[in-house]
N, C-alpha and C. Protein backbone atom coordinates (compact mmCIF):
# COMPACT_ATOMS: atom_id res chain seq x y z
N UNK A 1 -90.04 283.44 176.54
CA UNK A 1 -90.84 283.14 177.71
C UNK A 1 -89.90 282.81 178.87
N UNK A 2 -90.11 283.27 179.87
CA UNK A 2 -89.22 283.16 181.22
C UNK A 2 -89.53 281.96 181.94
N UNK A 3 -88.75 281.82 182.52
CA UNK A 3 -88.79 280.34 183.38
C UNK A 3 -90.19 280.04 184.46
N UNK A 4 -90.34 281.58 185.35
CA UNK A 4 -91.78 281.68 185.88
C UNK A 4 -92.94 281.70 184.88
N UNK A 5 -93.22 281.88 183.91
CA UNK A 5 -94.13 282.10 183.24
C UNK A 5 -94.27 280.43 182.41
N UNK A 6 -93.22 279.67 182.39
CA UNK A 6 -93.35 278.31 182.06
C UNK A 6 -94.14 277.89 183.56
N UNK A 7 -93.59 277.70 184.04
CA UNK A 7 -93.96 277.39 185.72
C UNK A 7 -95.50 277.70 185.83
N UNK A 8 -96.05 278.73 185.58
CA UNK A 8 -97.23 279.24 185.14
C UNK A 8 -97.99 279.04 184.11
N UNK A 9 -97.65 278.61 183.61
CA UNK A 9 -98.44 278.01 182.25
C UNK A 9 -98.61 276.62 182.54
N UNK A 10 -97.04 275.85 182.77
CA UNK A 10 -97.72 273.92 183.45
C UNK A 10 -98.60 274.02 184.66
N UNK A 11 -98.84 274.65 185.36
CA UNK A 11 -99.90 274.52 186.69
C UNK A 11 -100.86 274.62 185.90
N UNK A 12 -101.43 275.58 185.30
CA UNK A 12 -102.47 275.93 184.54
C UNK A 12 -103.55 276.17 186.06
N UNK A 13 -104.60 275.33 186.04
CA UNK A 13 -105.64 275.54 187.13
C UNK A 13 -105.11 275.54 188.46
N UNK A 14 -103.90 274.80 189.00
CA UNK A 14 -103.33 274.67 189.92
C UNK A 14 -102.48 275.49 190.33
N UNK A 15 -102.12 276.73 189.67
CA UNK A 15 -101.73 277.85 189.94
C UNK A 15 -101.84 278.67 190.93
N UNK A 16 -101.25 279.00 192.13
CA UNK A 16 -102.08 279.78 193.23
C UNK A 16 -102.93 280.41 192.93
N UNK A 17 -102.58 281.69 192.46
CA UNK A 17 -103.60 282.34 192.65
C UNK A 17 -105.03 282.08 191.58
N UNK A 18 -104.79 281.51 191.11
CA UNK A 18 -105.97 280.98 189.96
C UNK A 18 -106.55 280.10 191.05
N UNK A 19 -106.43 278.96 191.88
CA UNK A 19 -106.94 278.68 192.98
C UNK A 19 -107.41 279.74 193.81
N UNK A 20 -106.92 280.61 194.31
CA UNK A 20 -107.32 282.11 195.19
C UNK A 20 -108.23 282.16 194.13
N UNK A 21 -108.40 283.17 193.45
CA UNK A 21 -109.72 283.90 192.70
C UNK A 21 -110.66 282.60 192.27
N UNK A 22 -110.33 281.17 192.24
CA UNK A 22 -111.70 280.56 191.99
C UNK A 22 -112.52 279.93 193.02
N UNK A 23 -111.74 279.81 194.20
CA UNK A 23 -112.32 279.13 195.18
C UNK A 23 -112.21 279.95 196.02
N UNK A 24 -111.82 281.03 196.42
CA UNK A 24 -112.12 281.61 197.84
C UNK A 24 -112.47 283.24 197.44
N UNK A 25 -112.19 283.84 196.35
CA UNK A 25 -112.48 285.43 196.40
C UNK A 25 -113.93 284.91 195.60
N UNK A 26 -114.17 283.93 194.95
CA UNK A 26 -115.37 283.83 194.33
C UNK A 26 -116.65 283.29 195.04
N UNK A 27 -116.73 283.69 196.19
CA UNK A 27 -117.48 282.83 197.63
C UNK A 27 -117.72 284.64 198.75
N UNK A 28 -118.12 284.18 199.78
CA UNK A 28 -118.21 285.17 200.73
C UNK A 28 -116.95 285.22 201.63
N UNK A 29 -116.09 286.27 201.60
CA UNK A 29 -114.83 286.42 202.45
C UNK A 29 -114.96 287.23 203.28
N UNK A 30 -113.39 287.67 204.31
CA UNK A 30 -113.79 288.48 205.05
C UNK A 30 -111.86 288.73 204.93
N UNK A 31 -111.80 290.02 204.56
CA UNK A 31 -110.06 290.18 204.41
C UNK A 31 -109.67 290.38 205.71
N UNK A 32 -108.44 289.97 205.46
CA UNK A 32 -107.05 289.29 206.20
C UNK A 32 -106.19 290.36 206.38
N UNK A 33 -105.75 290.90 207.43
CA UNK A 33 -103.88 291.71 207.16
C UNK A 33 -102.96 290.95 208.26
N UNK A 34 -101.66 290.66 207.93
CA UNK A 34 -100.79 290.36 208.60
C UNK A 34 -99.61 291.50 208.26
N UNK A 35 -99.35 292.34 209.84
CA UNK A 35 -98.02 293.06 209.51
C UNK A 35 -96.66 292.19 209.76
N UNK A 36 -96.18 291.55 207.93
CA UNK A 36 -94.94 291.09 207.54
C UNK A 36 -94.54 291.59 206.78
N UNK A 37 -93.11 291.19 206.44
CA UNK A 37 -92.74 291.74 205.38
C UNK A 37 -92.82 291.05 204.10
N UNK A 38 -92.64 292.19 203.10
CA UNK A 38 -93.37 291.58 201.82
C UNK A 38 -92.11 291.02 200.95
N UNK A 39 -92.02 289.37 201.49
CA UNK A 39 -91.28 288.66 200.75
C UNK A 39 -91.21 287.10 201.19
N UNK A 40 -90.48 286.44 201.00
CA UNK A 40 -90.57 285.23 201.21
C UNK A 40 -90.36 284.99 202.75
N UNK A 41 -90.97 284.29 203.46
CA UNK A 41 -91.04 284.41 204.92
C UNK A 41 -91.16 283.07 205.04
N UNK A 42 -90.05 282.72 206.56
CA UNK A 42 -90.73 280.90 207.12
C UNK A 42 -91.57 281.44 208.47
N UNK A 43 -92.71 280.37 208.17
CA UNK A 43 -93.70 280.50 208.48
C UNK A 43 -93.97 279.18 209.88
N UNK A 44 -94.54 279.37 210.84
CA UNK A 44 -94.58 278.22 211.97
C UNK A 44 -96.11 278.41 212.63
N UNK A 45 -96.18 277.27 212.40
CA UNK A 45 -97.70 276.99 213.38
C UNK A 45 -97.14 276.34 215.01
N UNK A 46 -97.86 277.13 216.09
CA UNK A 46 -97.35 276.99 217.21
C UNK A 46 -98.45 276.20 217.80
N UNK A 47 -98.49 275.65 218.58
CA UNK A 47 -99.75 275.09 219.77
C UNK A 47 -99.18 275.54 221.14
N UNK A 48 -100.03 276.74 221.64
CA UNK A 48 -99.63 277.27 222.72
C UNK A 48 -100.96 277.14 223.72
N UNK A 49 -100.32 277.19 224.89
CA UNK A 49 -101.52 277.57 226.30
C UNK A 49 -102.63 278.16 225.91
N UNK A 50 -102.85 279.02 225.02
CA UNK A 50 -103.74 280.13 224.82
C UNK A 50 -104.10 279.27 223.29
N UNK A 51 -103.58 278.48 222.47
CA UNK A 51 -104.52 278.12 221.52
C UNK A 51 -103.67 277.80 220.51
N UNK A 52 -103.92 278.23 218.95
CA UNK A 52 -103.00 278.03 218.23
C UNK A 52 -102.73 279.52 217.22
N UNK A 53 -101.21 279.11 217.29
CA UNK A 53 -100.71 281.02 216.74
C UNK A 53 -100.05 280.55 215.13
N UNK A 54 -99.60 281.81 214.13
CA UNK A 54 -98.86 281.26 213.51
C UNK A 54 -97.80 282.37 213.76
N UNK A 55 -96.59 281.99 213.67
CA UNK A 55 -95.46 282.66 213.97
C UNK A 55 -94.63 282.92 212.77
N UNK A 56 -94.72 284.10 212.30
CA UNK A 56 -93.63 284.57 211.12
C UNK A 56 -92.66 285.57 211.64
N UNK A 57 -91.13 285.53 212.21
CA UNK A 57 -90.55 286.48 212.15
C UNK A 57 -90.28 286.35 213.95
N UNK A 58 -90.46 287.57 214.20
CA UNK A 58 -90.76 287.41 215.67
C UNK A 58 -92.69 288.06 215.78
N UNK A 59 -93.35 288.08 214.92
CA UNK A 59 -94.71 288.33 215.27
C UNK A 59 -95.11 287.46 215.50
N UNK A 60 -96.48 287.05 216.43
CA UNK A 60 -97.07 285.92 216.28
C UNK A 60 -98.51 286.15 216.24
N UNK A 61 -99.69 285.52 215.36
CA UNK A 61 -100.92 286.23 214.85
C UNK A 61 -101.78 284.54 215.72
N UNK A 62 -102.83 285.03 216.18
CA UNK A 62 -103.79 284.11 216.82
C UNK A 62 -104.52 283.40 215.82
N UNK A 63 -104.50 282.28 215.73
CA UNK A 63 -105.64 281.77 215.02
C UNK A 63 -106.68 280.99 215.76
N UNK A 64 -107.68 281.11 214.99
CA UNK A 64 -109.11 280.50 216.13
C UNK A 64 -108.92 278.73 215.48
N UNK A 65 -108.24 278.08 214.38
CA UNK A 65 -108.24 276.94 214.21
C UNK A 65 -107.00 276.37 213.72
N UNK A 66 -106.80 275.19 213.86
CA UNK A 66 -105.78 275.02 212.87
C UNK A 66 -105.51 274.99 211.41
N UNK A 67 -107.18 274.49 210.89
CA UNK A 67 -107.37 274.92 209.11
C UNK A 67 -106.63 276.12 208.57
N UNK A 68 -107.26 277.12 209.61
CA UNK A 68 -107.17 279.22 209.49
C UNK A 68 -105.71 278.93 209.63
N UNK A 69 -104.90 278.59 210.37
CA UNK A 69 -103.57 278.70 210.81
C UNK A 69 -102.94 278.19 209.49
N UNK A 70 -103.36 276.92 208.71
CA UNK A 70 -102.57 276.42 208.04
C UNK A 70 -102.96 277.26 206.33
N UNK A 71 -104.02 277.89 206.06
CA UNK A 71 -104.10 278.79 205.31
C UNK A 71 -103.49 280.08 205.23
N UNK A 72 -103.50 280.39 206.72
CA UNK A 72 -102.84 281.74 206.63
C UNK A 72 -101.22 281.89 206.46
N UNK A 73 -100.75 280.51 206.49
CA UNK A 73 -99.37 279.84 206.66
C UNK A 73 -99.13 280.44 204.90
N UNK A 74 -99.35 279.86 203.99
CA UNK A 74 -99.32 279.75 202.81
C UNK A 74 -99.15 281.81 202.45
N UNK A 75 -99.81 282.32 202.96
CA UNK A 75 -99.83 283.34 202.14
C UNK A 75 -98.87 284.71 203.20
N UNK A 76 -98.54 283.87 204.61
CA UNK A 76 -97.39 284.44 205.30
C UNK A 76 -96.23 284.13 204.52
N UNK A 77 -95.87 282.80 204.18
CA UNK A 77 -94.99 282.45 203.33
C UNK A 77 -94.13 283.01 201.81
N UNK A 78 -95.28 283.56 201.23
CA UNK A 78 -95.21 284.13 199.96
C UNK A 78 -94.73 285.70 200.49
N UNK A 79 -95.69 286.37 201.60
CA UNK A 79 -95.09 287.37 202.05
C UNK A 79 -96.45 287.96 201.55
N UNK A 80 -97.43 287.98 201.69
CA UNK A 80 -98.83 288.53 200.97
C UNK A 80 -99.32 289.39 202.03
N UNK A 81 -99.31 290.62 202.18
CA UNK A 81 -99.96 291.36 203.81
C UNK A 81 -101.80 291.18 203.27
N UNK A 82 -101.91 291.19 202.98
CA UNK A 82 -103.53 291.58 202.63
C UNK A 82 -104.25 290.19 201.76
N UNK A 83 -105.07 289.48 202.85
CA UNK A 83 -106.06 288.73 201.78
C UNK A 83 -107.08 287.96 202.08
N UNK A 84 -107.86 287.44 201.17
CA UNK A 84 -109.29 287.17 201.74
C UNK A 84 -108.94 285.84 202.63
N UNK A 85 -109.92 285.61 203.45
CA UNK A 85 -109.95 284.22 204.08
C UNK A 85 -111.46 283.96 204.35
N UNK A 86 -112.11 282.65 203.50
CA UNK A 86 -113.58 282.35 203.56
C UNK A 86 -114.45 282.64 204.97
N UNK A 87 -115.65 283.22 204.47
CA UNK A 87 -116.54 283.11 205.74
C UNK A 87 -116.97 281.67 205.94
N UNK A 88 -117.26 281.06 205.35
CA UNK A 88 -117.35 279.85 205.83
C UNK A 88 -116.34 278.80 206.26
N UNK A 89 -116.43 278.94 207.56
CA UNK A 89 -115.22 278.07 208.22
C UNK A 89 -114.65 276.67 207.56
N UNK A 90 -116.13 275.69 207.24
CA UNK A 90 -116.02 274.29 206.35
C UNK A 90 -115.30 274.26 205.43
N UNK A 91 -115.16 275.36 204.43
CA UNK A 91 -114.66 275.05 203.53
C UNK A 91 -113.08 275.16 203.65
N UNK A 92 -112.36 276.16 205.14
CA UNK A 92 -111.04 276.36 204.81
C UNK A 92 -110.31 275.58 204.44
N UNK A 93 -110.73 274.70 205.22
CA UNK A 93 -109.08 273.01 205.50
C UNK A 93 -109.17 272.55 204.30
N UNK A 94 -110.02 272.42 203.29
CA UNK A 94 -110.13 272.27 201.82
C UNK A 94 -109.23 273.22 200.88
N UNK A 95 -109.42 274.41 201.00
CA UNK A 95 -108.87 275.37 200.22
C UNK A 95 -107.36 275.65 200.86
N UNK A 96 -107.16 275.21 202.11
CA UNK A 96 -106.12 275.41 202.68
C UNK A 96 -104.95 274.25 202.19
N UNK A 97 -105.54 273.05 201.83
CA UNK A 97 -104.97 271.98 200.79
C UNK A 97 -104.42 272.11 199.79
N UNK A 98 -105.52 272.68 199.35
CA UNK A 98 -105.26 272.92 197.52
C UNK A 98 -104.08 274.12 197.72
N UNK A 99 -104.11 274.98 198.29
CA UNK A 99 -103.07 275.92 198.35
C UNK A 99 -101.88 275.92 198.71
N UNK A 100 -102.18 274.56 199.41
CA UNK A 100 -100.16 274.27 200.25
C UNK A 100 -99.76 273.41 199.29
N UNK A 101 -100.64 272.55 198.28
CA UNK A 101 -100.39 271.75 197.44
C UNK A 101 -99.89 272.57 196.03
N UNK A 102 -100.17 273.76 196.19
CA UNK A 102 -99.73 274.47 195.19
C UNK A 102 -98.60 274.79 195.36
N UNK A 103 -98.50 275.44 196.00
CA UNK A 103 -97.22 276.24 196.66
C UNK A 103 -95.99 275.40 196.42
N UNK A 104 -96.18 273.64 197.44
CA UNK A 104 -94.92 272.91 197.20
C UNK A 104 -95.13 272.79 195.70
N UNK A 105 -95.66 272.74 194.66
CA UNK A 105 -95.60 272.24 193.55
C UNK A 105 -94.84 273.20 192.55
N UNK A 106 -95.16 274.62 193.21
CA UNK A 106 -94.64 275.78 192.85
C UNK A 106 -92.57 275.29 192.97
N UNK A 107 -92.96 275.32 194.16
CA UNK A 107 -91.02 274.81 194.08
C UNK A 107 -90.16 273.69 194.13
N UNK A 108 -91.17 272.87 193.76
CA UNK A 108 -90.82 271.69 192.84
C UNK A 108 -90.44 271.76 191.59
N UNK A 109 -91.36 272.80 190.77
CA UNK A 109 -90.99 273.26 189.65
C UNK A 109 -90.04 274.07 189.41
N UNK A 110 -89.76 275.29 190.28
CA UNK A 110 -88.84 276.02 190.57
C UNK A 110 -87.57 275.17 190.57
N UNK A 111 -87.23 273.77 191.17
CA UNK A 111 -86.43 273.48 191.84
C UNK A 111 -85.30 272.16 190.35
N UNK A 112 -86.87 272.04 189.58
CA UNK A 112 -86.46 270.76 188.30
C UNK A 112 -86.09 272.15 187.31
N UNK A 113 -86.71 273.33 186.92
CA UNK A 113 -86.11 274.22 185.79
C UNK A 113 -85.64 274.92 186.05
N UNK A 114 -84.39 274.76 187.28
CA UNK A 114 -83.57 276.16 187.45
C UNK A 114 -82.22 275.54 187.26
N UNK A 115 -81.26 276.90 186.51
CA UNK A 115 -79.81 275.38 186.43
C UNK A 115 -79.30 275.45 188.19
N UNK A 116 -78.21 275.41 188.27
CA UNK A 116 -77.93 274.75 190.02
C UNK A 116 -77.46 276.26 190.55
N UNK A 117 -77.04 277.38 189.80
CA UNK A 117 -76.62 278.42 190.61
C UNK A 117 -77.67 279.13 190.88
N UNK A 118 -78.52 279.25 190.16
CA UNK A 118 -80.29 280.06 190.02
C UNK A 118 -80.99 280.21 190.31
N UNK A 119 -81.09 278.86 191.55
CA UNK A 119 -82.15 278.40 191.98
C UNK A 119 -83.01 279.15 193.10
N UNK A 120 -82.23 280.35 193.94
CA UNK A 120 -82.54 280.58 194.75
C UNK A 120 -82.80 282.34 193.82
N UNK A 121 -82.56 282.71 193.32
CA UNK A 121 -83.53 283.75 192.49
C UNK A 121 -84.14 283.70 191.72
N UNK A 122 -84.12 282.18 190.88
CA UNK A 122 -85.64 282.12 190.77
C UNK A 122 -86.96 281.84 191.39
N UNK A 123 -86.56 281.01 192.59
CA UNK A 123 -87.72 281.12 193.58
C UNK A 123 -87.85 282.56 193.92
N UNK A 124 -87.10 283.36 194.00
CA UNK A 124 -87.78 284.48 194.72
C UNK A 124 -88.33 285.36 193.73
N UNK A 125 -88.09 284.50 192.41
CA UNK A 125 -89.08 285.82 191.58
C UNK A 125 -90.39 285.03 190.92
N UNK A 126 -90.10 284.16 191.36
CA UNK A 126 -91.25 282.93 191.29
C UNK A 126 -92.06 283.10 192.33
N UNK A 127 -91.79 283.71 193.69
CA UNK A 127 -92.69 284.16 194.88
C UNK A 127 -93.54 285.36 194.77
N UNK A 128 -92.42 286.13 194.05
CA UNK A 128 -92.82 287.78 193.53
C UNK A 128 -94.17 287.14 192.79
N UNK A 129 -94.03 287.15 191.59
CA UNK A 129 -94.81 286.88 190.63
C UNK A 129 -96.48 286.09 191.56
N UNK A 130 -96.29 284.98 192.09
CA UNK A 130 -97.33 284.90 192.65
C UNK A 130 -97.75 285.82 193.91
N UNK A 131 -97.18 286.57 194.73
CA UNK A 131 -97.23 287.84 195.32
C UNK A 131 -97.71 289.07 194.88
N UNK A 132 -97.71 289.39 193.13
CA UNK A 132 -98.24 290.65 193.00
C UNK A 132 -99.39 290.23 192.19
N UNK A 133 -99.32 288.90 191.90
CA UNK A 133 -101.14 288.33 191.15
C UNK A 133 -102.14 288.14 192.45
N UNK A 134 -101.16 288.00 193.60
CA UNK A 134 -102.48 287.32 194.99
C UNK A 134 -102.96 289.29 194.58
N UNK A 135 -102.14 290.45 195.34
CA UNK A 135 -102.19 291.79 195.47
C UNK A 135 -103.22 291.99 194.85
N UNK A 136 -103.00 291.72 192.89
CA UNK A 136 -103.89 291.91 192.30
C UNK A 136 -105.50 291.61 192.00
N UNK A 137 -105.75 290.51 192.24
CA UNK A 137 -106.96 289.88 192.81
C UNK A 137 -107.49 290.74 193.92
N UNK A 138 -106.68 290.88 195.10
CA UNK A 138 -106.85 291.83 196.60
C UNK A 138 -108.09 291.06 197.62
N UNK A 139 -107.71 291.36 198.79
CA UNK A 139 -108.29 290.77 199.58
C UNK A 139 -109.77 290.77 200.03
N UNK A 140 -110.67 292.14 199.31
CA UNK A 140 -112.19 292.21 198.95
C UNK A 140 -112.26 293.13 200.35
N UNK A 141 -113.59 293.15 200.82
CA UNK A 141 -113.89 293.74 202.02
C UNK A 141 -113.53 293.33 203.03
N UNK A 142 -113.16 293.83 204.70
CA UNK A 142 -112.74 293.34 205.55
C UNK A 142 -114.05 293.18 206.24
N UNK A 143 -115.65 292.63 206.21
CA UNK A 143 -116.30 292.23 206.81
C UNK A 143 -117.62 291.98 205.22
N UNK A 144 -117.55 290.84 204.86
CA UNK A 144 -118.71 290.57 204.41
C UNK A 144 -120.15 291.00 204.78
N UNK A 145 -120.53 291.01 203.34
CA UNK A 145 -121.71 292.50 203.43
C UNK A 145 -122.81 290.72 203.52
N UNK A 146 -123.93 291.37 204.25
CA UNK A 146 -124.86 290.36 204.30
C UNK A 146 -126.60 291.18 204.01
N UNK A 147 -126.83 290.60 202.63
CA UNK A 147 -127.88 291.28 202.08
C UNK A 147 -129.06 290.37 202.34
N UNK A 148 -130.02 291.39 203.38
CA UNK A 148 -131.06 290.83 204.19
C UNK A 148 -132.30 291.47 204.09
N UNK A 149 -132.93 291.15 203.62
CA UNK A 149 -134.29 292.14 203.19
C UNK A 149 -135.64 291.82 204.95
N UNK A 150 -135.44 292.65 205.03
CA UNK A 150 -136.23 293.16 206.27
C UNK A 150 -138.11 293.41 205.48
N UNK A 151 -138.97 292.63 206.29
CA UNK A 151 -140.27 293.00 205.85
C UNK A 151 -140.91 292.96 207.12
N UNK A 152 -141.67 294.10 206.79
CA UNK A 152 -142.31 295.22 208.04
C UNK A 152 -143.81 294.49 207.65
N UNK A 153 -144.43 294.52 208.95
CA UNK A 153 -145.92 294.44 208.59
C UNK A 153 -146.69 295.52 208.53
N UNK A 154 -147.78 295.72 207.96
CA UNK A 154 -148.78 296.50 208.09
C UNK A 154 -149.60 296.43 209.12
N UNK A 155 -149.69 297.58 209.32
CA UNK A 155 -150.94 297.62 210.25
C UNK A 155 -152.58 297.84 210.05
């Protein structure tokens, strides 16, 4: 068993993406793309004139809140181009928690089971790994379908 897959097994529920598929792809979404590149990225929340952005790289992507900003932070980070983000606004700053709480916990662990030369490829295959499980899950439709039954009267 590999060092990520220990790492993955102690999170158990707290696992990113096991958080992703239970709390936000299992709800009404509306997918996400950010053009980054697909790898480990630092990630910045800006407060600008015009509102609040998050800045990866030299791109910078608008966000309408800071919750959205600090969710979308997490999965700029990992390097994830494609993924859901809840239609319901209430719930982000919640799920946006649990996910940054993952993440540092992710390389916390990374950081106690790697010996001292390692450390920096096993985070990055410790990023991979949660990078091609977010992929796999995938980001669902890019506009939530809203099933509305229309009733006509008679005349």
């Amino acid at each position: 068993m590999s060092i990520t897959d220990e790492i993955n097994e102690e999170m158990g529920e707290q696992w990113l993406p096991v958080v992703y598929a239970q709390k936000v792809r299992s709800e009404r979404t509306r997918g996400y793309s950010l053009d980054i590149p697909q790898r480990e990225n630092q990630a910045e929340i800006m407060h600008t004139l015009l509102g609040i952005e998050l800045k990866v790289g030299r791109n910078r992507f608008a966000c309408p809140d800071l919750a959205t900003a600090r969710y979308m932070r997490v999965f700029a980070r990992i390097g994830c181009r494609e993924f859901a983000v809840p239609y319901d606004i209430t719930r982000i700053s919640g799920i946006a928690d649990e996910l940054e709480t993952s993440w540092q916990r992710i390389l916390l662990l990374v950081e106690a089971k790697s010996p001292l030369r390692n450390t920096g490829r096993l985070r990055s295959q410790a990023i991979k790994m949660v990078r091609l499980a977010l992929n796999d899950i995938g980001p669902g439709e890019r506009m939530p379908e809203f099933h509305q039954s229309t009733k006509q009267r008679g005349s």
